[in-house]
Protein backbone atom coordinates (compact mmCIF):
# COMPACT_ATOMS: atom_id res chain seq x y z
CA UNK A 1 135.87 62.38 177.62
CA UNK A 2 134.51 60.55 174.75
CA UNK A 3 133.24 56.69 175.33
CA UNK A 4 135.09 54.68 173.20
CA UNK A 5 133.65 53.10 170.19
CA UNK A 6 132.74 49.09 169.55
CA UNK A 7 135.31 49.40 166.70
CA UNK A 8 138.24 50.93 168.42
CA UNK A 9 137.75 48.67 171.17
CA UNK A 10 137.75 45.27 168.59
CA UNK A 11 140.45 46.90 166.86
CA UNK A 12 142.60 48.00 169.71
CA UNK A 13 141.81 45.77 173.16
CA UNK A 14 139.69 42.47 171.69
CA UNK A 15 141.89 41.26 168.94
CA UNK A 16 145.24 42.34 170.26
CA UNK A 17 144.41 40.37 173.62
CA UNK A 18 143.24 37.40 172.27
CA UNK A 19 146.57 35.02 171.14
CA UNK A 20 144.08 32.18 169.61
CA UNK A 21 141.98 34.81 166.90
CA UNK A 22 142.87 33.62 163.71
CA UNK A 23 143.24 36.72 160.66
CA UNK A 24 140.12 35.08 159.37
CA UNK A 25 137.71 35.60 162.51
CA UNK A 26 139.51 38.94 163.42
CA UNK A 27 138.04 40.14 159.96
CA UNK A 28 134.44 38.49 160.34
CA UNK A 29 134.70 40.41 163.90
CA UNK A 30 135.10 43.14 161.57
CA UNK A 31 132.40 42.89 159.66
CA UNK A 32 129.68 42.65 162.24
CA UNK A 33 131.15 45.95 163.69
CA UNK A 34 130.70 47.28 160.47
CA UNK A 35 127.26 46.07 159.99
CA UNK A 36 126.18 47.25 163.00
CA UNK A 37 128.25 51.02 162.68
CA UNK A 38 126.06 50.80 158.96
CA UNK A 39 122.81 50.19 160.01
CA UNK A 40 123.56 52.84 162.94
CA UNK A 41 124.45 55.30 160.46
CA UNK A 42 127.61 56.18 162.52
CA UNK A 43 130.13 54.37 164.84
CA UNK A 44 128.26 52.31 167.67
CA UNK A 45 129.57 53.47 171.12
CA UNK A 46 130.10 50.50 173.72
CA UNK A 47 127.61 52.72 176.40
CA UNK A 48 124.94 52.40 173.83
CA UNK A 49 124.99 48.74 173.40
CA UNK A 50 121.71 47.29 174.92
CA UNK A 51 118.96 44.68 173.62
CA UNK A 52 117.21 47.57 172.48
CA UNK A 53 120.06 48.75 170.16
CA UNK A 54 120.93 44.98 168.89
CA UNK A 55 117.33 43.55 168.80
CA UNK A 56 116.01 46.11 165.60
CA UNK A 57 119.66 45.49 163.75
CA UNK A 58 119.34 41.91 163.09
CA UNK A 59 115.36 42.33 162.46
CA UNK A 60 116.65 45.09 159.88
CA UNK A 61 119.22 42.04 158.59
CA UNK A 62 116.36 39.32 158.41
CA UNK A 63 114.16 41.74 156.55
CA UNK A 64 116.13 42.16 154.15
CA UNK A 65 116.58 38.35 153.40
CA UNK A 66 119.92 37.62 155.40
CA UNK A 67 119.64 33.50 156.39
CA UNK A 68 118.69 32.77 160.33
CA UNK A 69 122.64 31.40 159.96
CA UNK A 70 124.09 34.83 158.56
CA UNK A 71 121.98 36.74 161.46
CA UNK A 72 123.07 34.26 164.09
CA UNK A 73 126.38 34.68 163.12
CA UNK A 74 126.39 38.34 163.78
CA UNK A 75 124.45 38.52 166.72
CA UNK A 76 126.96 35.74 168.21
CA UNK A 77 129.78 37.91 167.38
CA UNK A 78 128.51 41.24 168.96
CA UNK A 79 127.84 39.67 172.25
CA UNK A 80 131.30 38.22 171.96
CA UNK A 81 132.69 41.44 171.59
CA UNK A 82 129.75 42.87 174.21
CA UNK A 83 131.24 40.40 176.74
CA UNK A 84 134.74 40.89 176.31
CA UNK A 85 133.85 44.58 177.07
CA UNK A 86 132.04 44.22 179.93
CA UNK A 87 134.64 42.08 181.97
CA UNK A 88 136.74 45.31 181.41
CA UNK A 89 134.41 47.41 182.82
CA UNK A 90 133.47 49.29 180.13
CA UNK A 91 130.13 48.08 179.18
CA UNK A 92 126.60 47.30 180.28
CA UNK A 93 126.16 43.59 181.11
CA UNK A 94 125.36 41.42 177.94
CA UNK A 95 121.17 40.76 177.66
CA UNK A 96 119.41 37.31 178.28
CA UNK A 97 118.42 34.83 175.55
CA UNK A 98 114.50 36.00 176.11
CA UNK A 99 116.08 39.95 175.36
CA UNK A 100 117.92 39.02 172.58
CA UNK A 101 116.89 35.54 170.68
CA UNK A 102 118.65 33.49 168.10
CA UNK A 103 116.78 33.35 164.74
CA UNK A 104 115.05 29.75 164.34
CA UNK A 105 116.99 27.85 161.48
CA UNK A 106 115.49 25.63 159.66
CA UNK A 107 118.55 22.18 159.10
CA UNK A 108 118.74 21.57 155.13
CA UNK A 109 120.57 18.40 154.38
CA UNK A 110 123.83 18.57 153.01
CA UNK A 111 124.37 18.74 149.18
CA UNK A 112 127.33 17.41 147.85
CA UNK A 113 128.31 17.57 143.75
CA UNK A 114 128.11 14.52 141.92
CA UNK A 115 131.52 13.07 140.15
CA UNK A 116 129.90 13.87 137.03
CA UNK A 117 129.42 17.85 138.26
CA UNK A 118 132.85 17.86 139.43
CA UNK A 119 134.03 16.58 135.78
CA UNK A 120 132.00 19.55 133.99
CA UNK A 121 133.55 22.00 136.55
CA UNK A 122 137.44 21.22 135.99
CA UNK A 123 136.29 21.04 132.31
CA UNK A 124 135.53 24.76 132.72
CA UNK A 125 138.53 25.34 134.46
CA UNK A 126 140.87 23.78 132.22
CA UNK A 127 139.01 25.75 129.21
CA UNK A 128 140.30 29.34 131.14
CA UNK A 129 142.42 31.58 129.44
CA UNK A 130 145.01 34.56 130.31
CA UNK A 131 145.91 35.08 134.03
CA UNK A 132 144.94 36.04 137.42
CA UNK A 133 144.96 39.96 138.08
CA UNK A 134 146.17 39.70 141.76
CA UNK A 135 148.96 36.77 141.10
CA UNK A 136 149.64 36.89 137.41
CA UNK A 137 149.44 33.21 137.52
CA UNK A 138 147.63 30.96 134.45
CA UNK A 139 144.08 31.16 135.35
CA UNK A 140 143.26 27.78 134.18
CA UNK A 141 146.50 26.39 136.14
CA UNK A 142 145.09 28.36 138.93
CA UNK A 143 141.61 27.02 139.40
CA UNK A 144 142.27 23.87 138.39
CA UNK A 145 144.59 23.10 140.78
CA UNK A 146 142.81 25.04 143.26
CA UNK A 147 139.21 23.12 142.45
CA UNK A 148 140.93 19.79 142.53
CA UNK A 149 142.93 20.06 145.92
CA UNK A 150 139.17 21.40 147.30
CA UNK A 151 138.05 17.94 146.72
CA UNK A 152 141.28 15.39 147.51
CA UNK A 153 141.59 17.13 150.63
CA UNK A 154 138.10 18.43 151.58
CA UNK A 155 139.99 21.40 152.88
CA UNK A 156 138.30 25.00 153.75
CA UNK A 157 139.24 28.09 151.24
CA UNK A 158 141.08 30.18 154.20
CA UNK A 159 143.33 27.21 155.31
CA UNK A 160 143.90 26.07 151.21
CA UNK A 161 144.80 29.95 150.65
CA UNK A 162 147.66 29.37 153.49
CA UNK A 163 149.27 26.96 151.77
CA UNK A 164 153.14 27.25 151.11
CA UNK A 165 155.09 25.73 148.61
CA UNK A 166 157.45 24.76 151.52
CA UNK A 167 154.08 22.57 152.91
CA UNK A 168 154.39 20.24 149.83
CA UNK A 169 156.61 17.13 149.75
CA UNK A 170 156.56 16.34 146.32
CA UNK A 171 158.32 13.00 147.17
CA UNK A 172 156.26 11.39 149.64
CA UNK A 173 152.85 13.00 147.69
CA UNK A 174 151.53 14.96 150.63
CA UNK A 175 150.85 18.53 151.96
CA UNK A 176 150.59 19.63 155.77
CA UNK A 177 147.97 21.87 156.06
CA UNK A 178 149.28 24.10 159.05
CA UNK A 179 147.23 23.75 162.37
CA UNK A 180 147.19 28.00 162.94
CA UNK A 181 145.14 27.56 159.46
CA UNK A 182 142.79 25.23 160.72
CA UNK A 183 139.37 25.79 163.45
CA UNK A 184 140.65 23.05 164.95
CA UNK A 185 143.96 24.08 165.38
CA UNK A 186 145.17 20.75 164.60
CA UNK A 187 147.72 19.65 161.80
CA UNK A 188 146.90 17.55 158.87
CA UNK A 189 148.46 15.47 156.65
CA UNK A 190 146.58 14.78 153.11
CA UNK A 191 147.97 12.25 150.18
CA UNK A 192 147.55 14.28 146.97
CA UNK A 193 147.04 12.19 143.32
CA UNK A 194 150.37 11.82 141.30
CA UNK A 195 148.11 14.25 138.92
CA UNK A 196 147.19 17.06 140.85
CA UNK A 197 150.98 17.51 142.27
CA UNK A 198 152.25 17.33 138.70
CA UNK A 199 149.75 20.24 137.17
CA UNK A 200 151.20 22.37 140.77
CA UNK A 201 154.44 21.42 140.20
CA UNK A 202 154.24 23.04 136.79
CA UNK A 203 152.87 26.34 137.75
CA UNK A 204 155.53 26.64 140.81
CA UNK A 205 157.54 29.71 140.74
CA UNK A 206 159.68 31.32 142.81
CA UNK A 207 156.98 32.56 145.30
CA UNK A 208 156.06 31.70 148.99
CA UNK A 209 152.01 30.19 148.97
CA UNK A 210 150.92 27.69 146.35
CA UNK A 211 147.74 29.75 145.68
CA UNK A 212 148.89 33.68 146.34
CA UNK A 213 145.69 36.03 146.66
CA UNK A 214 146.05 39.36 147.65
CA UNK A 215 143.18 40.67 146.96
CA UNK A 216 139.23 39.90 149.08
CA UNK A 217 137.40 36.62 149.38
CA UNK A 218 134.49 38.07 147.20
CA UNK A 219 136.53 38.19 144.04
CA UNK A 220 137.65 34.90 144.50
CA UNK A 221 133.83 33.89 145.67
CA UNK A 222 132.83 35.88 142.54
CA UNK A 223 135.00 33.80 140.05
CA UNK A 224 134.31 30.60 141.61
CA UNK A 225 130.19 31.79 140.59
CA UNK A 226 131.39 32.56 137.11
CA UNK A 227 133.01 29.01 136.59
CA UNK A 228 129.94 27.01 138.00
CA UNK A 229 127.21 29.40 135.96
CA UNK A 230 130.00 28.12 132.65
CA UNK A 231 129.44 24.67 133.74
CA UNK A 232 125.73 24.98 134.21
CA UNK A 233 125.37 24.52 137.52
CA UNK A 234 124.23 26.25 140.53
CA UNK A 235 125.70 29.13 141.39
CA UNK A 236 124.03 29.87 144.49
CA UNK A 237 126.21 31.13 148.16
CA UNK A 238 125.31 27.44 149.21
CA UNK A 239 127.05 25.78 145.73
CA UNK A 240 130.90 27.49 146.67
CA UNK A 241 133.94 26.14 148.18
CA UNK A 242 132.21 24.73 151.07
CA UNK A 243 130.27 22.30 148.80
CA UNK A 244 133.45 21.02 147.66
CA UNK A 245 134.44 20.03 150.99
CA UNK A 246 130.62 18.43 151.73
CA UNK A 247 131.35 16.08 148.10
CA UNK A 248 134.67 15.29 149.50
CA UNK A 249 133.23 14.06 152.86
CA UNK A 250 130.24 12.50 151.44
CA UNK A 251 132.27 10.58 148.64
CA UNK A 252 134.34 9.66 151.38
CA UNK A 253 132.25 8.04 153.15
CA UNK A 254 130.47 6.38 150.62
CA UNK A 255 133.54 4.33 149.41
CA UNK A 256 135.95 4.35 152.82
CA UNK A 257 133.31 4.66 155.67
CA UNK A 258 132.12 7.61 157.90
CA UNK A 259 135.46 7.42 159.41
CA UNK A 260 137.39 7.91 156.65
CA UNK A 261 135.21 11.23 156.05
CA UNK A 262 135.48 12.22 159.61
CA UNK A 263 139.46 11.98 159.82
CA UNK A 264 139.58 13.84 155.98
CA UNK A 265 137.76 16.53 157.57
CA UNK A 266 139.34 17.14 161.12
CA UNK A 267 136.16 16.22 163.15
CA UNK A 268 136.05 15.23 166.18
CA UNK A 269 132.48 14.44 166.11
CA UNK A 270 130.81 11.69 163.65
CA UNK A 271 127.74 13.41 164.04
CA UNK A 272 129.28 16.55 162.75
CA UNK A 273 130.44 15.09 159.65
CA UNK A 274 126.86 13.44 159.12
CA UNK A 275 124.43 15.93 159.98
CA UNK A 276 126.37 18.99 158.42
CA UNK A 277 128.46 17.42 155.60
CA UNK A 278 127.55 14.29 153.76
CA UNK A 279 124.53 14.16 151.47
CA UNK A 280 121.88 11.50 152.29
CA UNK A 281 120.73 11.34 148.47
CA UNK A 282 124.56 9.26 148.28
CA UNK A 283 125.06 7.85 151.39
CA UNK A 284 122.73 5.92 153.60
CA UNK A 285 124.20 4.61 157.11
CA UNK A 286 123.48 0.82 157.88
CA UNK A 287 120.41 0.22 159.40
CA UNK A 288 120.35 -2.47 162.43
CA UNK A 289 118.39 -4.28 160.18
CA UNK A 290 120.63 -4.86 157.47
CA UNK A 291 122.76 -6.54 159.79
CA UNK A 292 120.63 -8.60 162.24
CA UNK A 293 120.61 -12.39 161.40
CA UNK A 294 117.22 -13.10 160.08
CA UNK A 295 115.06 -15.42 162.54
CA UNK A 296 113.57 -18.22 161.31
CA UNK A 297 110.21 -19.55 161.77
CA UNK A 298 107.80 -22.20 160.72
C-alpha cells in the first residue's frame, strides 16, 4: 500500500478537519507543501518527514535569499501539518527546536508612507486608464478606491478583497468588515470619508464584492508595484498593502493616540501595534520625563 503523501493529507484530512482555517491560510498551507514537493523534486511522503528531510529545504530557501520571516513561515507551517499527522498516527513525531531551528530575524522598525507619498500614489491611480482584466471594472475607479479604503481603515488585502456591497451602509458612512475575514475573527466597524463612499458608490454595479478579483494575489501584488514604481516610490515586497495599513496605524496614533491605532487595527496588544506597525521616524511615545513636574532647587 502506498504511504500517503503530505499533500493529499493537507488537502484531504488537515483542512477539511479544521472548521477555523480561513481560504487564505488553507492556500499558504498550500504553498509550503508545494515548496517542499519542489525542492524534493516529487511529492513528499508523510514517512519521510524527519529533521533531516526539513533541515536542508529551508537552508536551500535561505540560500537563495528568502527573509528569516519567509523561511520561518514555512518551517512553522510544515510542523503544523507534521503535527496534525502525527496525532493520527500516521507520522514520525515532530523534531525538537535544537533539530530543527528557527532562522534568527533581525526586527526592522516599521515604515509607514508619508501623507505626501500617499498624495503622489492616488495621483497615479486616478491618472489609470481602461479596465481591469479579471472584473472589467475602471482601473482608476478600482485602485483608487481600493488604495484609499487601505488607509481609512488600515484593513489587510484578504479581508478588503471580502468585502460586499451588502457590508456598506451608505447612510450611516460605515462598512463591517466580516469577522470570518479577519485573524482575529472579530467584527469591525470603520467610518469611511463622505469622499471615498461617493467615488464607490459610482463604480457600484450589480455585483456581489465591492472589489471582485478572480484571479491570484501576485497580479494584484504586481499592479500595486507598477503604481508605486509610477509614483516614484519604492516598490519593494516590504512597500505593498501592508505598508498601507502600518501609515494608517502610525498616522493614527500620531493625531488620536496609540489607542486609537490599536482599536483601527483589531489588536489586542499595544505592544503589537507599536513594535510591528507604527513608524518611530513619526511617532515618539511620551517619555516619563515629559510629564514629571520639574523639581525645584536653589
Amino acid at each position: 500500500m502506498a504511504h500517503p503523501t503530505l499533500r493529499s493529507f493537507l488537502d484531504s484530512v488537515y483542512i477539511p478537519s479544521r472548521l477555523d482555517l480561513s481560504s487564505s491560510s488553507a492556500e499558504q498551507c498550500r504553498i509550503a507543501v508545494r515548496l517542499l514537493d519542489r525542492w524534493k523534486g516529487r511529492p513528499v511522503r508523510l514517512n519521510e518527514l524527519s529533521a533531516d528531510l526539513v533541515l536542508p529545504w529551508l537552508r536551500s530557501m535561505v540560500d537563495a535569499g528568502r527573509s528569516p520571516a519567509t523561511v520561518n513561515a514555512k518551517r512553522g507551517l510544515i510542523l503544523t501539518i507534521w503535527r496534525a499527522a502525527k496525532k493520527r498516527g500516521m507520522a514520525k513525531p515532530v523534531p525538537d527546536f535544537e533539530d530543527l531551528p528557527k532562522k534568527r530575524e533581525s526586527k526592522r522598525p516599521p515604515t509607514a508612507w508619508t501623507i505626501d507619498e500617499m498624495s503622489r500614489m492616488l495621483d497615479v491611480c486616478d491618472k489609470l486608464e481602461g479596465t481591469c482584466r479579471t472584473n472589467g471594472i475602471d482601473r482608476a475607479a478600482f485602485w483608487s478606491t481600493l488604495i484609499q479604503f487601505n488607509y481609512e481603515t488600515g484593513s489587510r488585502l484578504g479581508a478588503m478583497l471580502q468585502v460586499k456591497v451588502s457590508d456598506l451602509d451608505l447612510i450611516s458612512g460605515t462598512v463591517v468588515l466580516r469577522s470570518e475575514s479577519s485573524k482575529t475573527k472579530m467584527e469591525q466597524r470603520h467610518k469611511l470619508s463622505r469622499m471615498l463612499l461617493l467615488r464607490i458608490q459610482s463604480h457600484l454595479t450589480e455585483r456581489e464584492f465591492v472589489w471582485p478579483w478572480s484571479s491570484n494575489h501576485r497580479r494584484l501584488w504586481c499592479y500595486m508595484k507598477l503604481i508605486l514604481k509610477r509614483a516614484g516610490l519604492p516598490h519593494d515586497r516590504r512597500s505593498l498593502f501592508h505598508r498601507i495599513r502600518r501609515t494608517t496605524a502610525t498616522w493614527s496614533a500620531v493625531h488620536g493616540g496609540l489607542d486609537l491605532a490599536q482599536q483601527t487595527l483589531g489588536h489586542s496588544s499595544a505592544r503589537m501595534t507599536v513594535e510591528r506597525y507604527i513608524d518611530p521616524r513619526f511617532y515618539r511615545p511620551q517619555a516619563a520625563v515629559d510629564v514629571l513636574p520639574e523639581i525645584r532647587r536653589d
